[in-house]
Protein backbone atom coordinates (compact mmCIF):
# COMPACT_ATOMS: atom_id res chain seq x y z
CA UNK A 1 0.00 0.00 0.00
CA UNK A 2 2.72 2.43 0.95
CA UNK A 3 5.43 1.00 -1.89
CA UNK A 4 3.85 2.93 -4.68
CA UNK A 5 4.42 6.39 -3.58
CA UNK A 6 7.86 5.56 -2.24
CA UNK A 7 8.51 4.36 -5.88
CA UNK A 8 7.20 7.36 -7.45
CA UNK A 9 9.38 9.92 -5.31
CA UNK A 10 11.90 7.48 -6.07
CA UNK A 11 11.66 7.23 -9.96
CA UNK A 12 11.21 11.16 -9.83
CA UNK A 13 14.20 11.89 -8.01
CA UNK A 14 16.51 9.65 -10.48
CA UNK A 15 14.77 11.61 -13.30
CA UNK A 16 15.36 15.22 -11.52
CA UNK A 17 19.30 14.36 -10.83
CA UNK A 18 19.37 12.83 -15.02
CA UNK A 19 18.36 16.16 -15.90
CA UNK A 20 20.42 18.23 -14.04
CA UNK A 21 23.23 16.13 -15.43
CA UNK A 22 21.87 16.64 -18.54
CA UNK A 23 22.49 12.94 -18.90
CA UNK A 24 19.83 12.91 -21.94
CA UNK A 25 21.13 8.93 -23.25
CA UNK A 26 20.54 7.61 -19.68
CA UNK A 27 17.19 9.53 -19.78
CA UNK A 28 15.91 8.37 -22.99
CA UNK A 29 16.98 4.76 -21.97
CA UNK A 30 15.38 5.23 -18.88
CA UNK A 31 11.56 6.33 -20.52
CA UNK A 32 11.97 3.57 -23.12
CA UNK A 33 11.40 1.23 -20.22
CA UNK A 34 8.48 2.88 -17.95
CA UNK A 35 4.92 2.73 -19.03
CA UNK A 36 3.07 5.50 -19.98
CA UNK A 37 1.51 5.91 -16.75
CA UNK A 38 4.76 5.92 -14.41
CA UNK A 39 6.20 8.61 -16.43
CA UNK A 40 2.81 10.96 -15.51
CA UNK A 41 3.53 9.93 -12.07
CA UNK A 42 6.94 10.44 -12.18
CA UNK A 43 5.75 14.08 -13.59
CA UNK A 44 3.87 14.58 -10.94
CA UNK A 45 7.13 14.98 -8.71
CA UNK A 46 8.74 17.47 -10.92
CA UNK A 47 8.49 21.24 -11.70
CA UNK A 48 6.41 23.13 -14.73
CA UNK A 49 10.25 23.38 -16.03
CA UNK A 50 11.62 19.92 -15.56
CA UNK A 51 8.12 18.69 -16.71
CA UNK A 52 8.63 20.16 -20.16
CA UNK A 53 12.55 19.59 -20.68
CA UNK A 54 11.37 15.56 -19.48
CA UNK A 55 8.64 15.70 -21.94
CA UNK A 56 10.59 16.40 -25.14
CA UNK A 57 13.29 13.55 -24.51
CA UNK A 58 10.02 11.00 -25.18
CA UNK A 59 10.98 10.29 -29.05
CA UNK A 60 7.94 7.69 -29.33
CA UNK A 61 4.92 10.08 -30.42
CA UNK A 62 2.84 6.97 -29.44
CA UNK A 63 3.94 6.81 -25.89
CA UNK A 64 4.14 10.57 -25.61
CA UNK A 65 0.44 10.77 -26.80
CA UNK A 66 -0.34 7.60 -24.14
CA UNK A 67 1.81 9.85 -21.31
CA UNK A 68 0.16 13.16 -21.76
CA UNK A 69 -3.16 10.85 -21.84
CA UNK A 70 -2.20 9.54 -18.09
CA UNK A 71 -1.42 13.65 -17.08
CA UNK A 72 -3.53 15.23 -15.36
CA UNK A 73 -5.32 18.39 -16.59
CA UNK A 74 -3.68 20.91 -14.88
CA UNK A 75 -0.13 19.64 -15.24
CA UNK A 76 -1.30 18.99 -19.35
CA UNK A 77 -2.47 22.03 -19.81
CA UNK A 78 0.47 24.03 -19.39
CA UNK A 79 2.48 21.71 -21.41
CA UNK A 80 0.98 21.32 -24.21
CA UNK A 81 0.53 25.12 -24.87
CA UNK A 82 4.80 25.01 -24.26
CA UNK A 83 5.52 22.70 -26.81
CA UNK A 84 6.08 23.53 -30.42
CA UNK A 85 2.93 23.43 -31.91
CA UNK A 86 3.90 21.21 -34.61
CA UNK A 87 5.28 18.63 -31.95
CA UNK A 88 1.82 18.37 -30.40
CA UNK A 89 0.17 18.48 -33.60
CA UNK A 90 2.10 14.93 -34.33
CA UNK A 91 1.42 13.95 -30.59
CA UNK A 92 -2.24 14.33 -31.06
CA UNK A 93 -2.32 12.70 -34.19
CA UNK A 94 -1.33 9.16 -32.34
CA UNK A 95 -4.34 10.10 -29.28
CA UNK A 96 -7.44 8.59 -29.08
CA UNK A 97 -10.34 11.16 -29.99
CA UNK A 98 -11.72 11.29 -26.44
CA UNK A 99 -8.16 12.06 -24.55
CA UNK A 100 -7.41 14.89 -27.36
CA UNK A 101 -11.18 16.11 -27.37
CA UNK A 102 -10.53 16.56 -23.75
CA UNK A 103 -7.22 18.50 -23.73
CA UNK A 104 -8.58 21.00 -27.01
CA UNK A 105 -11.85 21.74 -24.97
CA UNK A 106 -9.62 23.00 -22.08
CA UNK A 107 -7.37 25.01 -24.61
CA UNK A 108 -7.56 28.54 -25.25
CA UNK A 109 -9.97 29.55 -28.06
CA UNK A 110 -7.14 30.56 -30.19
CA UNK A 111 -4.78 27.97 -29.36
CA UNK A 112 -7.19 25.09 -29.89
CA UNK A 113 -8.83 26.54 -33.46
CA UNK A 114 -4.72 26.99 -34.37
CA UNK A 115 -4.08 23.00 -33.29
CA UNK A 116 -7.67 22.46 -35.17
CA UNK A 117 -6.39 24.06 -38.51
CA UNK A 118 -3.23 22.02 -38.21
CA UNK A 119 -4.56 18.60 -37.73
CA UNK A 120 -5.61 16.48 -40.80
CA UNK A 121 -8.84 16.80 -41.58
CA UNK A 122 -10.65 13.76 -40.43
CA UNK A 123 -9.09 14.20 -36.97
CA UNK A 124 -10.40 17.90 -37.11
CA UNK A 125 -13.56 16.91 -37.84
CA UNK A 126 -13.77 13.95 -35.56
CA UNK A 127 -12.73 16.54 -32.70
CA UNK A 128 -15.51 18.87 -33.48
CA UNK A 129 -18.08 16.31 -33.72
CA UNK A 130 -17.35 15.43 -30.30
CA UNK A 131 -17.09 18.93 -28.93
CA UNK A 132 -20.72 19.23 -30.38
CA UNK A 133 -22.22 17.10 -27.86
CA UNK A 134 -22.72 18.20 -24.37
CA UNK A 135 -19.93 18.67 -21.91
CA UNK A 136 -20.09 15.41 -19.24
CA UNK A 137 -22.11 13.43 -22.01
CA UNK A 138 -21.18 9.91 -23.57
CA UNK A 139 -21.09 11.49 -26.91
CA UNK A 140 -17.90 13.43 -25.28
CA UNK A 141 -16.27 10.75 -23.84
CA UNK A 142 -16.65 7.83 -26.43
CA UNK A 143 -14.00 7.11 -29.34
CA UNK A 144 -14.91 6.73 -32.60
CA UNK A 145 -11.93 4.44 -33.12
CA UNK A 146 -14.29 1.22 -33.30
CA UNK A 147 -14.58 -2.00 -35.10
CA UNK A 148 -18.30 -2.57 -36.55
CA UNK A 149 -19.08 -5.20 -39.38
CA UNK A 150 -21.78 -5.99 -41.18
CA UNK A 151 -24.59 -8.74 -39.96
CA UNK A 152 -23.89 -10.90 -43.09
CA UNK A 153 -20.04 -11.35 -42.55
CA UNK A 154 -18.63 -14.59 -42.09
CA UNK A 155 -16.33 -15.54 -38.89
CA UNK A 156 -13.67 -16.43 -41.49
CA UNK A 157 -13.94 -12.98 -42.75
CA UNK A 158 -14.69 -11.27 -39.56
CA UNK A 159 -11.17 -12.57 -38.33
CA UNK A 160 -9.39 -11.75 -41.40
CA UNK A 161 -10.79 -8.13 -41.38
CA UNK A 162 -9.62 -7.57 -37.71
CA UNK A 163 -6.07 -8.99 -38.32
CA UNK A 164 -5.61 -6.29 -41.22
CA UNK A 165 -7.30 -3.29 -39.41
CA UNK A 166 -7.63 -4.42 -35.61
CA UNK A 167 -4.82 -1.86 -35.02
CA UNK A 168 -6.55 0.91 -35.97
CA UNK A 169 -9.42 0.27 -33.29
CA UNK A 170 -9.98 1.42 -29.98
CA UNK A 171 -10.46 -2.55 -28.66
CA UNK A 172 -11.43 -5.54 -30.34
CA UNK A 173 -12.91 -7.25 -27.52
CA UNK A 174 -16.27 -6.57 -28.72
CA UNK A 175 -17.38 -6.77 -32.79
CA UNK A 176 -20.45 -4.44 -33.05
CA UNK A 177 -22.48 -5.83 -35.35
CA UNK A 178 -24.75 -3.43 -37.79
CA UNK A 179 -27.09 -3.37 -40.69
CA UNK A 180 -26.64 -1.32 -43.88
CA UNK A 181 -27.51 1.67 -42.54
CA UNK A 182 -24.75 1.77 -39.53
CA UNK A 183 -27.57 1.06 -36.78
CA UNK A 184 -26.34 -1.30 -33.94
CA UNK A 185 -28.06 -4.39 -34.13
CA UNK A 186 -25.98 -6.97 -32.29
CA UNK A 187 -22.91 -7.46 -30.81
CA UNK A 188 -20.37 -10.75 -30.90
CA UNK A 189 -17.54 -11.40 -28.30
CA UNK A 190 -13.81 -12.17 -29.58
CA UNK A 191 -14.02 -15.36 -27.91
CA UNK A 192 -17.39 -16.52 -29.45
CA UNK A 193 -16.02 -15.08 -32.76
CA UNK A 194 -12.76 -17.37 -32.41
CA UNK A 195 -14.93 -20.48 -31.34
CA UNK A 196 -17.78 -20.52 -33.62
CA UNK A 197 -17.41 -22.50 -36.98
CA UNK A 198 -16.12 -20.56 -40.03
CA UNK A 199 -18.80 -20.25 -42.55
CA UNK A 200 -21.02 -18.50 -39.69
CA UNK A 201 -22.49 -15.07 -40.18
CA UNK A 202 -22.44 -12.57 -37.65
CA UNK A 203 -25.99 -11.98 -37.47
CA UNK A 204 -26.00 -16.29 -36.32
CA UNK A 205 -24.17 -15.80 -33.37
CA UNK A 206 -24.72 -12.30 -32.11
CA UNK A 207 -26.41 -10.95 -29.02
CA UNK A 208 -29.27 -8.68 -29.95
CA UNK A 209 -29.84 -7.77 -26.17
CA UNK A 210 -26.94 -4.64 -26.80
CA UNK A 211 -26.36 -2.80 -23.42
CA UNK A 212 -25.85 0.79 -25.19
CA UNK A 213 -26.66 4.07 -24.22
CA UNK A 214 -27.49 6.99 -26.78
CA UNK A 215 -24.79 9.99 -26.91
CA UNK A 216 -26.16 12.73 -24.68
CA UNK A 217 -26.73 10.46 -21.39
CA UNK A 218 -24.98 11.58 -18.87
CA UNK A 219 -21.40 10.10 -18.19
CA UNK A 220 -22.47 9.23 -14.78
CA UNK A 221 -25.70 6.61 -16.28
CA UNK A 222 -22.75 5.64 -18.19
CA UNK A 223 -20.40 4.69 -15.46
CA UNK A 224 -23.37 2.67 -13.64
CA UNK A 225 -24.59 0.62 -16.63
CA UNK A 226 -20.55 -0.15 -16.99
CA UNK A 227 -20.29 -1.17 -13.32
CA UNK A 228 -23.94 -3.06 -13.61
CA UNK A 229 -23.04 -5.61 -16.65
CA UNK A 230 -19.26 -6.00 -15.96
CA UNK A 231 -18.43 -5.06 -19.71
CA UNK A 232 -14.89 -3.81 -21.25
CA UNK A 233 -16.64 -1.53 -23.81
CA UNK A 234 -20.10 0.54 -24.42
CA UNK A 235 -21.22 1.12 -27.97
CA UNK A 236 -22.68 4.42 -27.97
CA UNK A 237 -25.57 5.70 -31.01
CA UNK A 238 -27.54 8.67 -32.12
CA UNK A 239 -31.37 9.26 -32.11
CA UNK A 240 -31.51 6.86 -35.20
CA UNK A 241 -29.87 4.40 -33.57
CA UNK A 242 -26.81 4.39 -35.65
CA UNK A 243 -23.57 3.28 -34.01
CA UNK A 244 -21.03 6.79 -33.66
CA UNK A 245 -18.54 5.76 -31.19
CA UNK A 246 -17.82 3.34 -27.95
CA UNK A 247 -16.45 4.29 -24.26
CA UNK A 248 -14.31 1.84 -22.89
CA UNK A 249 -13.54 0.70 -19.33
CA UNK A 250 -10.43 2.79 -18.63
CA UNK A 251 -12.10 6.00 -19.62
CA UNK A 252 -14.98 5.00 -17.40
CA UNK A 253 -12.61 4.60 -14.60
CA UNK A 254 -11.71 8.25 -15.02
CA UNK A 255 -15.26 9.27 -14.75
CA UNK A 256 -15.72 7.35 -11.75
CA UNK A 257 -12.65 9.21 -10.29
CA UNK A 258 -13.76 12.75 -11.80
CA UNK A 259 -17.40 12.40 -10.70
CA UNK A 260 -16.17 11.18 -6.96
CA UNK A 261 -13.67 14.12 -6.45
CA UNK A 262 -16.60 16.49 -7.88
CA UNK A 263 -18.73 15.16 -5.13
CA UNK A 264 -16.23 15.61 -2.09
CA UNK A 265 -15.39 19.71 -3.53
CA UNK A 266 -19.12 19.92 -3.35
CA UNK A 267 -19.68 18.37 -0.14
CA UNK A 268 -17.25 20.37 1.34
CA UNK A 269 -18.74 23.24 -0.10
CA UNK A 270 -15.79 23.97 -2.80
CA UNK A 271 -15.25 23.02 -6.21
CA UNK A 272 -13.31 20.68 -8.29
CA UNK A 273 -12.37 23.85 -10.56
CA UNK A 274 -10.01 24.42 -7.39
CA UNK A 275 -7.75 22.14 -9.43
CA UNK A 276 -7.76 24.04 -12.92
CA UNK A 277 -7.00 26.78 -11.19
CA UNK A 278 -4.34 26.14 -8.22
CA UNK A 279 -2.51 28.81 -8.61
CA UNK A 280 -5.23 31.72 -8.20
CA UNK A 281 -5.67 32.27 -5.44
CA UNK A 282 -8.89 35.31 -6.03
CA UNK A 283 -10.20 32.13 -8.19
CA UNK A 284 -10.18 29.62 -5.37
CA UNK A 285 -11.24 32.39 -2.94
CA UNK A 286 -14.16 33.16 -5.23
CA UNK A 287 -15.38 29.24 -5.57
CA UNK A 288 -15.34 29.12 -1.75
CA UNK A 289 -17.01 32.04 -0.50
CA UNK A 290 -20.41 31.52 -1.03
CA UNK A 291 -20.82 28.64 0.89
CA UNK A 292 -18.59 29.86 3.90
CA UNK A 293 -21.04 32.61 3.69
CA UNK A 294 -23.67 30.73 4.07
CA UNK A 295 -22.11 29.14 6.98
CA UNK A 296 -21.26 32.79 8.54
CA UNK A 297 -25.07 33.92 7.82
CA UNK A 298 -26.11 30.38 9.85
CA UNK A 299 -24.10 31.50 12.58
CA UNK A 300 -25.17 34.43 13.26
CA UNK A 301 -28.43 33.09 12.96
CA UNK A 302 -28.02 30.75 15.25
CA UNK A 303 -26.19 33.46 17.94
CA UNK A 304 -29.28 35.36 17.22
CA UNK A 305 -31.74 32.50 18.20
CA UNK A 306 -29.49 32.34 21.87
CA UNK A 307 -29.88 35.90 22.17
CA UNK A 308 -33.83 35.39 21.95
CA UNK A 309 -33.52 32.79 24.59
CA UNK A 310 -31.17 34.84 27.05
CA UNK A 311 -33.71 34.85 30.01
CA UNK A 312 -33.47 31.42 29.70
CA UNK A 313 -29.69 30.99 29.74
CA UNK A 314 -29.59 33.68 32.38
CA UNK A 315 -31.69 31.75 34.66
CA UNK A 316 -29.44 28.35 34.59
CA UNK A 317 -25.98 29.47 33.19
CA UNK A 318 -24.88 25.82 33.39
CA UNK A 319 -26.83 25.45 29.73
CA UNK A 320 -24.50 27.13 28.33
CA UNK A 321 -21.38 24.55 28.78
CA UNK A 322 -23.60 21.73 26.05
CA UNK A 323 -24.21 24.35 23.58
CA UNK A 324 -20.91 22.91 21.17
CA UNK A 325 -21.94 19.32 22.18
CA UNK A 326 -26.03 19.93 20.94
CA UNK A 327 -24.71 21.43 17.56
CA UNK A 328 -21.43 19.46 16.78
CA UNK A 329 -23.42 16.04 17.21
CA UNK A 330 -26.24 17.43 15.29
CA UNK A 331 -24.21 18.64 12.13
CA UNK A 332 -22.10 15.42 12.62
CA UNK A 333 -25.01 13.39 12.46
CA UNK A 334 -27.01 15.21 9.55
CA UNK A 335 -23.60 15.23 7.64
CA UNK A 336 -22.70 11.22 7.70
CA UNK A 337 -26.59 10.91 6.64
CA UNK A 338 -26.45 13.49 3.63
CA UNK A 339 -23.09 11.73 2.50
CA UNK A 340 -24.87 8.03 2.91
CA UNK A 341 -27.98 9.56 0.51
CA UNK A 342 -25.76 11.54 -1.99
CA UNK A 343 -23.23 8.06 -2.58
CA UNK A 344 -26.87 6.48 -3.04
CA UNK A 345 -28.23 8.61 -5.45
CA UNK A 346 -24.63 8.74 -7.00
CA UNK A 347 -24.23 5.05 -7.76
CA UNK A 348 -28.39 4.32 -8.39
CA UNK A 349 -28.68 2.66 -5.12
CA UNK A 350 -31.20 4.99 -3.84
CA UNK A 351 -34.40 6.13 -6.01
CA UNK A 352 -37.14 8.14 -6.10
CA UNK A 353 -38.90 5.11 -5.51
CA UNK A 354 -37.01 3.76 -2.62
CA UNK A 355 -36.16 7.20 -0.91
CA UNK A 356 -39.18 7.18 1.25
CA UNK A 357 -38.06 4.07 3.18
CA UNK A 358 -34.16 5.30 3.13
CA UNK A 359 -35.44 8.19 5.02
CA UNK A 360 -37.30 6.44 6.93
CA UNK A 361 -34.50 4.53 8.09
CA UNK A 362 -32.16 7.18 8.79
CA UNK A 363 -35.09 8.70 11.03
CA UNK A 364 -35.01 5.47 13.64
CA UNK A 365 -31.20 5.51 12.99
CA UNK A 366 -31.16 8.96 14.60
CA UNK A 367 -33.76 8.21 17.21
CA UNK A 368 -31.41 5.60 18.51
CA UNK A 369 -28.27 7.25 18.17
CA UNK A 370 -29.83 10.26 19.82
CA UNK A 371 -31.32 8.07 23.17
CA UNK A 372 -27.92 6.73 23.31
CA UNK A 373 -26.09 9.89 23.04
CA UNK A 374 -29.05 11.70 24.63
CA UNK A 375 -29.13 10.05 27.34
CA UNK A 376 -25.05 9.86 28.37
CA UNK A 377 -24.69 13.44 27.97
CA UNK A 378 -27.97 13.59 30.06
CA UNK A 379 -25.94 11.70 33.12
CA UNK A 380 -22.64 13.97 32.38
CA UNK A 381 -24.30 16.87 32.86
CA UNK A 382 -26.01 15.76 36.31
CA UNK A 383 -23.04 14.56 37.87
CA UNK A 384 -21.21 17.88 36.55
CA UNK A 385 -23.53 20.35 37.63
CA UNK A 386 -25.55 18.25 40.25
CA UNK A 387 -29.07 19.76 38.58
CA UNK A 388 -31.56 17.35 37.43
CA UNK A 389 -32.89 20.06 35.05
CA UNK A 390 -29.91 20.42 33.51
CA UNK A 391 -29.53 16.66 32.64
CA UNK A 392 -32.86 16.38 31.65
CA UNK A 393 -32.96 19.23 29.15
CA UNK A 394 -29.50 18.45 27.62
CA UNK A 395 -30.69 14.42 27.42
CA UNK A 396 -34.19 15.52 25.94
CA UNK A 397 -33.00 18.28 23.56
CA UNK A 398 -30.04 15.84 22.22
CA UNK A 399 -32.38 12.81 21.03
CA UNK A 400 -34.36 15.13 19.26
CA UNK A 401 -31.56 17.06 17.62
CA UNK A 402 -30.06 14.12 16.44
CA UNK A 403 -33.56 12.76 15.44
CA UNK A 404 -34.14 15.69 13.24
CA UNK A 405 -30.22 15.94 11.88
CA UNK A 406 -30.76 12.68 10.40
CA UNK A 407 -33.75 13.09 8.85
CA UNK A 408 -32.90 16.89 7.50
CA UNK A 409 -29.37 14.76 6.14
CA UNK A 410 -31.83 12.26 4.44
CA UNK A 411 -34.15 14.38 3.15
CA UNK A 412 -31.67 17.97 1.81
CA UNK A 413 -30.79 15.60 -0.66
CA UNK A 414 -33.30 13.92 -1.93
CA UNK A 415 -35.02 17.46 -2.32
CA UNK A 416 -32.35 18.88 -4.26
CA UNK A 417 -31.88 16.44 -6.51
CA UNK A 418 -35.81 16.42 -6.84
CA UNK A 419 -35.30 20.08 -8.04
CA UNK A 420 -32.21 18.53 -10.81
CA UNK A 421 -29.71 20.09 -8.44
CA UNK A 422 -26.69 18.42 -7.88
CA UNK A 423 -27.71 16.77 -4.27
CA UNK A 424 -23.78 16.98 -3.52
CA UNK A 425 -24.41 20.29 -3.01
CA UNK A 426 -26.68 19.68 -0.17
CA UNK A 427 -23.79 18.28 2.30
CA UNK A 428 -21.16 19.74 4.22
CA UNK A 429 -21.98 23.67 5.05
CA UNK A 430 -25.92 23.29 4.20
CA UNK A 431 -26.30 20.22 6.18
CA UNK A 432 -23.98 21.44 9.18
CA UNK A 433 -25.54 25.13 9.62
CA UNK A 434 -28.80 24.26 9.00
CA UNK A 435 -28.72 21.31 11.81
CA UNK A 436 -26.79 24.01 13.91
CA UNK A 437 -29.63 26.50 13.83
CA UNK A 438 -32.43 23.63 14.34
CA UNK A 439 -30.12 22.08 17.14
CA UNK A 440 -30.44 25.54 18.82
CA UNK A 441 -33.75 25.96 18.33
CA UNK A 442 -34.74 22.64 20.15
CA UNK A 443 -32.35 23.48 23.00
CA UNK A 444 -32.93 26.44 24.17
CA UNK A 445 -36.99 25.71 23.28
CA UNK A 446 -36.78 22.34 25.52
CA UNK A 447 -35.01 24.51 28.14
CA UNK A 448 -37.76 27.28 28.14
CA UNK A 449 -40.32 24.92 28.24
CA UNK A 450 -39.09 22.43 31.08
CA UNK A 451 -37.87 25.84 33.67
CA UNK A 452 -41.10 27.00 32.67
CA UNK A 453 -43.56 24.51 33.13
CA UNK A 454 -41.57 21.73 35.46
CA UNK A 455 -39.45 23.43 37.71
């Protein structure tokens, strides 16, 4: 678990004392044997400068294309707009459409349309047809690098065609299958391909049951059906059901990663722009302040609310020593049951349909936590302060807090995303200052009405 990052600090710091060497055989020797991916990590380790100077010793477009595929966007970004622009014009030329699609959208208008003019024309045009479809979509994401035969070709022919022009595909672990037209209407494994007797046509032993999803679904349905039928590959078609492109595993690994990082920025009330931009700082400042202002504007609220109540707090100071323990197990509470609903909602686990009974559950959850909690604070605070009143106010107000923490984490949500707002949104400062002001509320109301009516 802990060997990988030692290796990467390691293979960076042979790389960083290579270059200031300027030992550029033992560096080129030294990339010819790392994958792809250990160079980006390796990258990771080094400067903007050193990044660049590293860069340029890859001779292999291939694996330079593969390398700058495995960067991340921030550290790409910057490099690609250093290089020559007829070095990353060969570069993109050996990229799958997706991994280039990505890196142009993230380009500079004028950069990208110079790159654009520069590229051959079918890559041009395969860029812009991608960059057509919605940003986070599978038409965005897929590769039109894919192998699709007709229904009436033979296995014999089938595996002749893919040793002459397998190559050029994305994967041939799948054969779509399609009728004259180019609509998707089956789909035949390599391995049934290789096993089934020669003279067979395609439309004999393929699966008309295609898992496929249509280009503008969002990449997150796409990452669930993925993870659902256990597949290497998703064909991907247009509203006439014509086959334009596939997305394959390891780009629906990066969505996975993207959409989960996108969730914790949100649920901690930031942004995963914070990336893109980590050098500025007015940026980052700007992403961030509206939900810490949300959280200041909760606080005061919530000062104001004790302020109402200061007769109360007046009469039996003691109150005031459980005030952090009523709100920081309420917003603790509220927050692990957001996160529980938003993962739900995130994978398809919870629905629309099920969310009723989810809530449900998180309500008793809370109950039980909150007579447990409730109820040991409760004894705390009579032994400290030797008042029964006290004990029986903090133990009272507690359950309920917590009771209504975990149903307001349930439910914030499930209402947002009711509204087609990213439910992320809905954790971390929402969830905590809310449940802060509420916790309040039922404190100092519980107190009022116990002095008040029972003592």
């Amino acid at each position: 678990m802990h060997k990988t990052p030692n290796r990467q600090k390691l293979m960076a710091g042979t790389i960083r004392r290579l270059l200031q060497r300027e030992a550029w055989h033992n560096i080129q020797k030294l990339l010819s044997k790392l994958y792809p991916a250990d160079i980006s990590l390796a990258m990771r380790e080094l400067d903007e400068e050193m990044r660049l100077v590293l860069f340029q010793q890859i001779s292999d477009l291939e694996k330079a294309g593969k390398t700058l595929s495995e960067l991340d966007i921030e550290i790409a970004l910057p490099l690609v707009q250093s290089l020559p622009e007829d070095k990353i014009v060969s570069i993109f030329k050996e990229m799958p459409d997706d991994d280039r699609t990505e890196l142009i959208s993230q380009l500079p208008e004028e950069f990208s349309r110079n790159l654009l003019d520069q590229l051959g024309t079918v890559e041009s045009q395969d860029i812009e047809t991608l960059l057509s479809y919605p940003e986070d979509s599978a038409g965005r994401i897929m590769t039109t690098d894919f192998f699709a035969l007709r229904d009436a070709t033979t296995a014999t022919e089938a595996i002749e065609i893919i040793r002459r022009r397998g190559e050029d595909a994305e994967t041939v672990f799948y054969i779509y299958v399609t009728d004259p037209l180019g609509r998707l209407t089956g789909i035949v494994s390599l391995r049934k391909l290789i096993l089934t007797q020669p003279e067979t046509q395609l439309k004999d032993i393929m699966n008309t049951n295609v898992v496929k999803v249509d280009v503008h679904t969002d990449q997150e349905l796409v990452a669930q059906q993925v993870e659902r039928y256990n597949i290497l590959a998703i064909p991907v078609v247009d509203d006439s059901e014509i086959l334009v492109g596939i997305i394959t595993v390891d780009d629906i690994i990066d969505v996975i990663r993207q959409e989960a990082t996108e969730d914790i920025f949100r649920m901690a009330g930031s942004d995963s722009e914070e990336i893109v931009y980590a050098d500025n700082i007015f940026k980052i400042a700007r992403i961030r302040l509206p939900w810490l202002l949300i959280t200041l504007f909760g606080g005061v609220t919530t000062g104001y609310f004790m302020w109402l109540f200061k007769a109360t707090l007046e009469t039996t100071i003691a109150l005031i020593t459980f005030v952090p323990v009523i709100t920081g197990m309420g917003g603790n509470v509220g927050s692990q049951s957001a996160l529980i609903i938003v993962r739900g909602l995130a994978t398809g686990r919870v629905t629309m349909d099920t969310i009723a009974k989810v809530i449900w559950r998180e309500a008793r959850i809370g109950i039980l936590m909150g007579v447990i909690c409730g109820s040991t604070v409760g004894v705390i605070a009579l032994l400290w302060h030797h008042e029964p009143m006290v004990g029986i106010v903090v133990a009272v107000a507690m359950s309920a807090s917590m009771t209504v923490a975990a149903t307001m984490g349930a439910f914030a949500p499930t209402f947002f995303h009711k509204l087609g707002i990213d439910p992320a949104i809905a954790s971390g400062p929402f969830v905590s200052t809310s449940n802060d002001v509420i916790g309040i509320l039922i404190y100092m109301a519980t107190a009022t009405v116990f002095l008040k009516f029972l003592f």
